[in-house]
PDB file of N, CA and C in Angstrom:
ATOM      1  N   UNK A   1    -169.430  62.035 -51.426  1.00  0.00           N
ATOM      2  CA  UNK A   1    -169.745  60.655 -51.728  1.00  0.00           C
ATOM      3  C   UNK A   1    -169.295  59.782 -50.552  1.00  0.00           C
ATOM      4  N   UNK A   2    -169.949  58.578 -50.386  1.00  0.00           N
ATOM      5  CA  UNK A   2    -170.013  57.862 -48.734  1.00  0.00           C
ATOM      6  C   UNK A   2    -168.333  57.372 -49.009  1.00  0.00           C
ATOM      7  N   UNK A   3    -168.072  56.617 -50.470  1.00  0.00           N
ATOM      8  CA  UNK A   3    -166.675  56.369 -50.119  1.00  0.00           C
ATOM      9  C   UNK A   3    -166.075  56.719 -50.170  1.00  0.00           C
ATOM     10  N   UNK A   4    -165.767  58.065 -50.479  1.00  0.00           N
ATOM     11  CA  UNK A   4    -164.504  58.971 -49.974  1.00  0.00           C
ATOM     12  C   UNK A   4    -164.400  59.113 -48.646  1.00  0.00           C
ATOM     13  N   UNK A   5    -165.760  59.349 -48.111  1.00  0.00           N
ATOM     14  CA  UNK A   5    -165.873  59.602 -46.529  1.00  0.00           C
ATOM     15  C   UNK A   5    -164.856  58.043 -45.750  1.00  0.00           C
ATOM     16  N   UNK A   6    -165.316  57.271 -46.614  1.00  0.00           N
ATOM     17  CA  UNK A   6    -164.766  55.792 -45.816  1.00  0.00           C
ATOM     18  C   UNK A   6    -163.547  55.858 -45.923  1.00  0.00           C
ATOM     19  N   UNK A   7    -163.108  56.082 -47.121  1.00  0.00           N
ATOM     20  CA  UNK A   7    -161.120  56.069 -47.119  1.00  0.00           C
ATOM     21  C   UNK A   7    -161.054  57.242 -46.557  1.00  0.00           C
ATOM     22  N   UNK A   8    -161.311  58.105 -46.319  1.00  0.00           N
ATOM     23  CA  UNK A   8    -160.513  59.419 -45.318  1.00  0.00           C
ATOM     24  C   UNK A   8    -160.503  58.941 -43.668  1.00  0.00           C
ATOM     25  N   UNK A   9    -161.346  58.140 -43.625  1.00  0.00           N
ATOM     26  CA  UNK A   9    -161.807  57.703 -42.553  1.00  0.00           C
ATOM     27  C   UNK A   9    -160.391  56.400 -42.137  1.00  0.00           C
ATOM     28  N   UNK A  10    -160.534  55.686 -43.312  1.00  0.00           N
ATOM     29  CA  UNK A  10    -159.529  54.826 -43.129  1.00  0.00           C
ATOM     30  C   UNK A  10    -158.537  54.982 -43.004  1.00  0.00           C
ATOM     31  N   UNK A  11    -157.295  56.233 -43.579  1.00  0.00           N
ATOM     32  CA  UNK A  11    -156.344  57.012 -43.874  1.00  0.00           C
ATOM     33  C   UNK A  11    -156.108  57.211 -42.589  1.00  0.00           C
ATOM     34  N   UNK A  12    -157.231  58.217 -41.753  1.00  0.00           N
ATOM     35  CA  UNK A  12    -157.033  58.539 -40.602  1.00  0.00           C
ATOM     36  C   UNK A  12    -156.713  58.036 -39.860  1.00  0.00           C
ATOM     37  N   UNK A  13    -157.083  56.549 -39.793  1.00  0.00           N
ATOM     38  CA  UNK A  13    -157.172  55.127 -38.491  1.00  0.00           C
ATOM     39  C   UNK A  13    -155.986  54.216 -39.057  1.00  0.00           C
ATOM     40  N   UNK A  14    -155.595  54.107 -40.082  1.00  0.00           N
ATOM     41  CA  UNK A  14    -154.503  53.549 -40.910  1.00  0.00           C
ATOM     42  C   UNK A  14    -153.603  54.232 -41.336  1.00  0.00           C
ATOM     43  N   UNK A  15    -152.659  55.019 -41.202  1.00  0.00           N
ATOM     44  CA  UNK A  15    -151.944  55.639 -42.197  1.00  0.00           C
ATOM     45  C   UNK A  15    -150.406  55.119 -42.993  1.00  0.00           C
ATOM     46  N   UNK A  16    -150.483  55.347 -43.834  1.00  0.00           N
ATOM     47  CA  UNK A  16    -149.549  54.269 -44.859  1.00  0.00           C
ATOM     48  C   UNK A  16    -148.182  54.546 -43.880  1.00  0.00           C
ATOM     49  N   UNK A  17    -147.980  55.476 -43.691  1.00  0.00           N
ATOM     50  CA  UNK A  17    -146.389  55.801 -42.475  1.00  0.00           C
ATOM     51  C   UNK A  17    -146.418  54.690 -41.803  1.00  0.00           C
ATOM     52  N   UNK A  18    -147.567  53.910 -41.484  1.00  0.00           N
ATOM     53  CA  UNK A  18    -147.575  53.210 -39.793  1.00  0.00           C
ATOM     54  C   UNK A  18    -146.553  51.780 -40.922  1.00  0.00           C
ATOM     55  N   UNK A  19    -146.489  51.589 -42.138  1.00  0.00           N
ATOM     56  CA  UNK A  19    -146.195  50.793 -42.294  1.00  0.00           C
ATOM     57  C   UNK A  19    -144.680  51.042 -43.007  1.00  0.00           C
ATOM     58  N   UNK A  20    -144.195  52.086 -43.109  1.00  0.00           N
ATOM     59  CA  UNK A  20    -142.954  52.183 -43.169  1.00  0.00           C
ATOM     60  C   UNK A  20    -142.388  52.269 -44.852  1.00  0.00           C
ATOM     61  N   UNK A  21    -143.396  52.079 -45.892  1.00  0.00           N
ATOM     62  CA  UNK A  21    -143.491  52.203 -46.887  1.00  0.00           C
ATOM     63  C   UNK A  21    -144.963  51.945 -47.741  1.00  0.00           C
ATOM     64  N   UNK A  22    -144.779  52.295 -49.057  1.00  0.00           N
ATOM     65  CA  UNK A  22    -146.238  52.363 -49.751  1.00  0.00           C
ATOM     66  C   UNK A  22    -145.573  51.209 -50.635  1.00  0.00           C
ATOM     67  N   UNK A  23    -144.412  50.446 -50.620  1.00  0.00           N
ATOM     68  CA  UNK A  23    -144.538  49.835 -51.621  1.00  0.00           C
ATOM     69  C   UNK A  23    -145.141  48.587 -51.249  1.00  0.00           C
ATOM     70  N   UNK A  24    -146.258  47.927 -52.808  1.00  0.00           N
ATOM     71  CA  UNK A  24    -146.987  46.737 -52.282  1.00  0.00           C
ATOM     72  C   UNK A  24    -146.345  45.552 -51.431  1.00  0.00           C
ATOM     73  N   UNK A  25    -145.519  45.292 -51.955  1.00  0.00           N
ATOM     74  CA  UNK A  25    -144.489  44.165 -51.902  1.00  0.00           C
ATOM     75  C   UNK A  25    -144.291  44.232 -50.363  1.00  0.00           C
ATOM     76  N   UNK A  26    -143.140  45.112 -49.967  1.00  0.00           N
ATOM     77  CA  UNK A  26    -142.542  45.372 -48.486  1.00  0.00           C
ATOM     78  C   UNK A  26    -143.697  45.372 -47.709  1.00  0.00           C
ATOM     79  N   UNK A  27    -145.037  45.705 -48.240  1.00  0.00           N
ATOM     80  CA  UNK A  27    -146.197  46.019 -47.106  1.00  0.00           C
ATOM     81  C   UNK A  27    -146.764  44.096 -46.835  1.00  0.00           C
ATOM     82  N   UNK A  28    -147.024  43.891 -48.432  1.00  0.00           N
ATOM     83  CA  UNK A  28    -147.358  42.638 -48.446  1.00  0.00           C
ATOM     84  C   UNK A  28    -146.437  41.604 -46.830  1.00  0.00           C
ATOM     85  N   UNK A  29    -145.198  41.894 -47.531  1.00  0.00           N
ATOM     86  CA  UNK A  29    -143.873  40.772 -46.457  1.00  0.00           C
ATOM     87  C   UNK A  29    -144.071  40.944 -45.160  1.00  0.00           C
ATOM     88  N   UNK A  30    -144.468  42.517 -44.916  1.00  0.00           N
ATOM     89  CA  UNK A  30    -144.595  42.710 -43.445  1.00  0.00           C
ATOM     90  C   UNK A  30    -145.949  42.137 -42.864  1.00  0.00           C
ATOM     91  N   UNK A  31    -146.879  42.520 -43.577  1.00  0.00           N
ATOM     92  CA  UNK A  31    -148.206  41.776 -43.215  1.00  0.00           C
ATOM     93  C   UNK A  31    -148.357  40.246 -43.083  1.00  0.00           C
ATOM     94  N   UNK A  32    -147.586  39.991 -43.714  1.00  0.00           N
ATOM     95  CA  UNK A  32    -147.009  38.182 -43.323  1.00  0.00           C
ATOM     96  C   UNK A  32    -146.243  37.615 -42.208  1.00  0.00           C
ATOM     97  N   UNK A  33    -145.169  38.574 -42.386  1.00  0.00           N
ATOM     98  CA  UNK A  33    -144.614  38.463 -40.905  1.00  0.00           C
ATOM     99  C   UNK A  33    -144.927  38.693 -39.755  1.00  0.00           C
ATOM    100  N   UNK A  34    -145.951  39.337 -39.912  1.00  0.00           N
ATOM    101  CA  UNK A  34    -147.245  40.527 -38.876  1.00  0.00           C
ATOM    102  C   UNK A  34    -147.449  38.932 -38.045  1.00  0.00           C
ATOM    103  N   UNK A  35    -148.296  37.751 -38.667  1.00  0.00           N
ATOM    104  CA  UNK A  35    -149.267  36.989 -38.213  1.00  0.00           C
ATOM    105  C   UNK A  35    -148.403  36.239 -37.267  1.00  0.00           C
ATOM    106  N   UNK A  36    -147.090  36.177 -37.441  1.00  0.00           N
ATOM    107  CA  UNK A  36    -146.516  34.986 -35.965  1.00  0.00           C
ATOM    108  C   UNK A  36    -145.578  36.018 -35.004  1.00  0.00           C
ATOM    109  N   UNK A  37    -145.482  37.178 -35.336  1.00  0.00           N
ATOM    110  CA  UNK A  37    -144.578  38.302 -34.725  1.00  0.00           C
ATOM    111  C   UNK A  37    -144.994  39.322 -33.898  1.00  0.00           C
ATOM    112  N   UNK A  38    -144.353  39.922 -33.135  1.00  0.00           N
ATOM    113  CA  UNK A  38    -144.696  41.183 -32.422  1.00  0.00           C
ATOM    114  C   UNK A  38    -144.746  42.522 -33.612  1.00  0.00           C
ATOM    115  N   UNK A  39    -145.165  43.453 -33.595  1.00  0.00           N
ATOM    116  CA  UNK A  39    -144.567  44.696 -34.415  1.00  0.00           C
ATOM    117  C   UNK A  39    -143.381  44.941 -34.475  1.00  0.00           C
ATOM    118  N   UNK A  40    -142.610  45.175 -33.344  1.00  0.00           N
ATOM    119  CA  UNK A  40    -141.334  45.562 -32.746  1.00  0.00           C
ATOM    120  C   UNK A  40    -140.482  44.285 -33.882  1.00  0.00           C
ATOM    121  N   UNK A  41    -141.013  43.181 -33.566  1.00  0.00           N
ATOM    122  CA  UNK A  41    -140.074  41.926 -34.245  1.00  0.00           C
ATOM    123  C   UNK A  41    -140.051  42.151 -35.734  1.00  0.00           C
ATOM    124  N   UNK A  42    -141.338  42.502 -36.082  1.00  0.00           N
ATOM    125  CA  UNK A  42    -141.975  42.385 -37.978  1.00  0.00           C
ATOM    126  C   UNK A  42    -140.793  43.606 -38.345  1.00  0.00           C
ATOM    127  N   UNK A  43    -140.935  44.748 -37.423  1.00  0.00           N
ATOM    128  CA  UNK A  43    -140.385  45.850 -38.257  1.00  0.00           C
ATOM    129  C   UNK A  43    -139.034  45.663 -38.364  1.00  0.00           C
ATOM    130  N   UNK A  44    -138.211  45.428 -37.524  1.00  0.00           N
ATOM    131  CA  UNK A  44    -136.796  44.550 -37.513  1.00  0.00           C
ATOM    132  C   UNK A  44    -136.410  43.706 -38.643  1.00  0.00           C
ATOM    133  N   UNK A  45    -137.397  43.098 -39.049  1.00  0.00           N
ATOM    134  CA  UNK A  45    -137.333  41.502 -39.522  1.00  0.00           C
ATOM    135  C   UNK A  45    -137.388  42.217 -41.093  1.00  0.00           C
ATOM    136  N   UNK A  46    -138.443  43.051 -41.248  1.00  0.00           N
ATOM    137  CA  UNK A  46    -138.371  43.405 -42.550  1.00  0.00           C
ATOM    138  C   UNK A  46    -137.761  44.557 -43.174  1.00  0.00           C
ATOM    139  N   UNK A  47    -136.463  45.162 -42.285  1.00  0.00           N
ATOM    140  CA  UNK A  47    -135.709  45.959 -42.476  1.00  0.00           C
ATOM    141  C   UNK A  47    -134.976  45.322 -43.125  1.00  0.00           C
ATOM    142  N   UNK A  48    -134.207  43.998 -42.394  1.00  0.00           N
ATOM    143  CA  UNK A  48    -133.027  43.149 -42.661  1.00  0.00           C
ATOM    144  C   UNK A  48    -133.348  42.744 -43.174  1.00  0.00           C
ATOM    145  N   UNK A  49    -134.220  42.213 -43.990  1.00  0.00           N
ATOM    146  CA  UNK A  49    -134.806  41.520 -44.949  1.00  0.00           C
ATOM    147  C   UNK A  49    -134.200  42.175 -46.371  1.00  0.00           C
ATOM    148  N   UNK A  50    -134.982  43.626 -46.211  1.00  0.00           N
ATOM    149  CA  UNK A  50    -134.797  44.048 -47.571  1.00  0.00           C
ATOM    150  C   UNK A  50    -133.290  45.265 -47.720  1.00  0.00           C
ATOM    151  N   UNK A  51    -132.651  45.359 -46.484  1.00  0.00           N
ATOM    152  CA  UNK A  51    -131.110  45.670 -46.810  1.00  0.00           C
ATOM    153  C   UNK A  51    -130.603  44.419 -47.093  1.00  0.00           C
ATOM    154  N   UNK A  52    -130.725  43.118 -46.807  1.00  0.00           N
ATOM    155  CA  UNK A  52    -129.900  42.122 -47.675  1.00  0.00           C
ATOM    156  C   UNK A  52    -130.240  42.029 -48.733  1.00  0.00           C
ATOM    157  N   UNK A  53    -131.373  41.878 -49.244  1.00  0.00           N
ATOM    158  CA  UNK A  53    -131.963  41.765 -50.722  1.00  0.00           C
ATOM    159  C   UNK A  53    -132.466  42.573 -51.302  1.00  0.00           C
ATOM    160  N   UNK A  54    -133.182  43.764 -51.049  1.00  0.00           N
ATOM    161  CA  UNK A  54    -133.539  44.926 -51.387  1.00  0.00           C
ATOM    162  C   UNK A  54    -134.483  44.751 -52.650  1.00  0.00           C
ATOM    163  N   UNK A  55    -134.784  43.534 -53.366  1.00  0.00           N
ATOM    164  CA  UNK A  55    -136.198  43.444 -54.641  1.00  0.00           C
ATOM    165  C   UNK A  55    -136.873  41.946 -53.831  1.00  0.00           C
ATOM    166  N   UNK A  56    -137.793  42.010 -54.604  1.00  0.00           N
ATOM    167  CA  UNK A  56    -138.719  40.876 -54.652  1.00  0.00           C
ATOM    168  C   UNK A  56    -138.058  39.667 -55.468  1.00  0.00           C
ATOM    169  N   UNK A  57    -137.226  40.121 -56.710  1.00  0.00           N
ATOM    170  CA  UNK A  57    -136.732  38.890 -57.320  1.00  0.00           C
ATOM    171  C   UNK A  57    -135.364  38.432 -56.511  1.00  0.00           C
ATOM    172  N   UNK A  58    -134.668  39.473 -55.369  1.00  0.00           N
ATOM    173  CA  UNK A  58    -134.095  38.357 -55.082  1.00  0.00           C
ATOM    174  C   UNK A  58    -134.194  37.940 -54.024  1.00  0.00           C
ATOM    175  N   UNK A  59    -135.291  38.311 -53.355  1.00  0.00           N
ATOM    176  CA  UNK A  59    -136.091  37.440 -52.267  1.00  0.00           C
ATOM    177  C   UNK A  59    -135.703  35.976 -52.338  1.00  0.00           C
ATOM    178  N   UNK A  60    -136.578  35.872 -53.749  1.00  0.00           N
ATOM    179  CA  UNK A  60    -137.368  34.712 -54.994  1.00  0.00           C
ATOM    180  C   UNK A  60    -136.116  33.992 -55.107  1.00  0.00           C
ATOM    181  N   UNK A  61    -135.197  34.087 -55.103  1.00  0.00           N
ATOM    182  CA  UNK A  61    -134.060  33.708 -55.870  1.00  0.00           C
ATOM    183  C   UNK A  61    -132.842  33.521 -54.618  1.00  0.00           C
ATOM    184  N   UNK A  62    -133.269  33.705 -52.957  1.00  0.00           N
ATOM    185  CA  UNK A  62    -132.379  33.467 -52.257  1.00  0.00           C
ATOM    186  C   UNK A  62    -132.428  32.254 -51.763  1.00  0.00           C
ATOM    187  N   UNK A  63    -131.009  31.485 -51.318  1.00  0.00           N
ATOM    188  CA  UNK A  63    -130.987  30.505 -51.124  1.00  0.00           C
ATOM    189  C   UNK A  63    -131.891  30.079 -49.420  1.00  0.00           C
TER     190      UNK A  63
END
């Protein structure tokens, strides 16, 4: 079927590793941080990010 062919395709050219996790959230933050940052900076940025806070609610909830 053509779209399996397309996500294997995509998998190949994308692979979830490149982003350092599958979870939505952490992928979401990084892809945000992506738009004013280098890679090198995003991946840094969203390490320390989530060893200080480590969920989404207390992202939400930091001062």
């Amino acid at each position: 079927m053509i779209i399996d062919t397309i996500f294997s395709r995509l998998k190949e050219r994308y692979p979830p590793e490149k982003f350092g996790s599958r979870d939505p959230f952490r992928v979401l933050i990084a892809t945000v941080l992506s738009q004013r940052t280098r890679d090198e900076v995003t991946d840094r940025a969203t390490e320390k990010l989530f060893k200080k806070f480590g969920t989404c609610s207390a992202i939400a909830s930091a001062d």
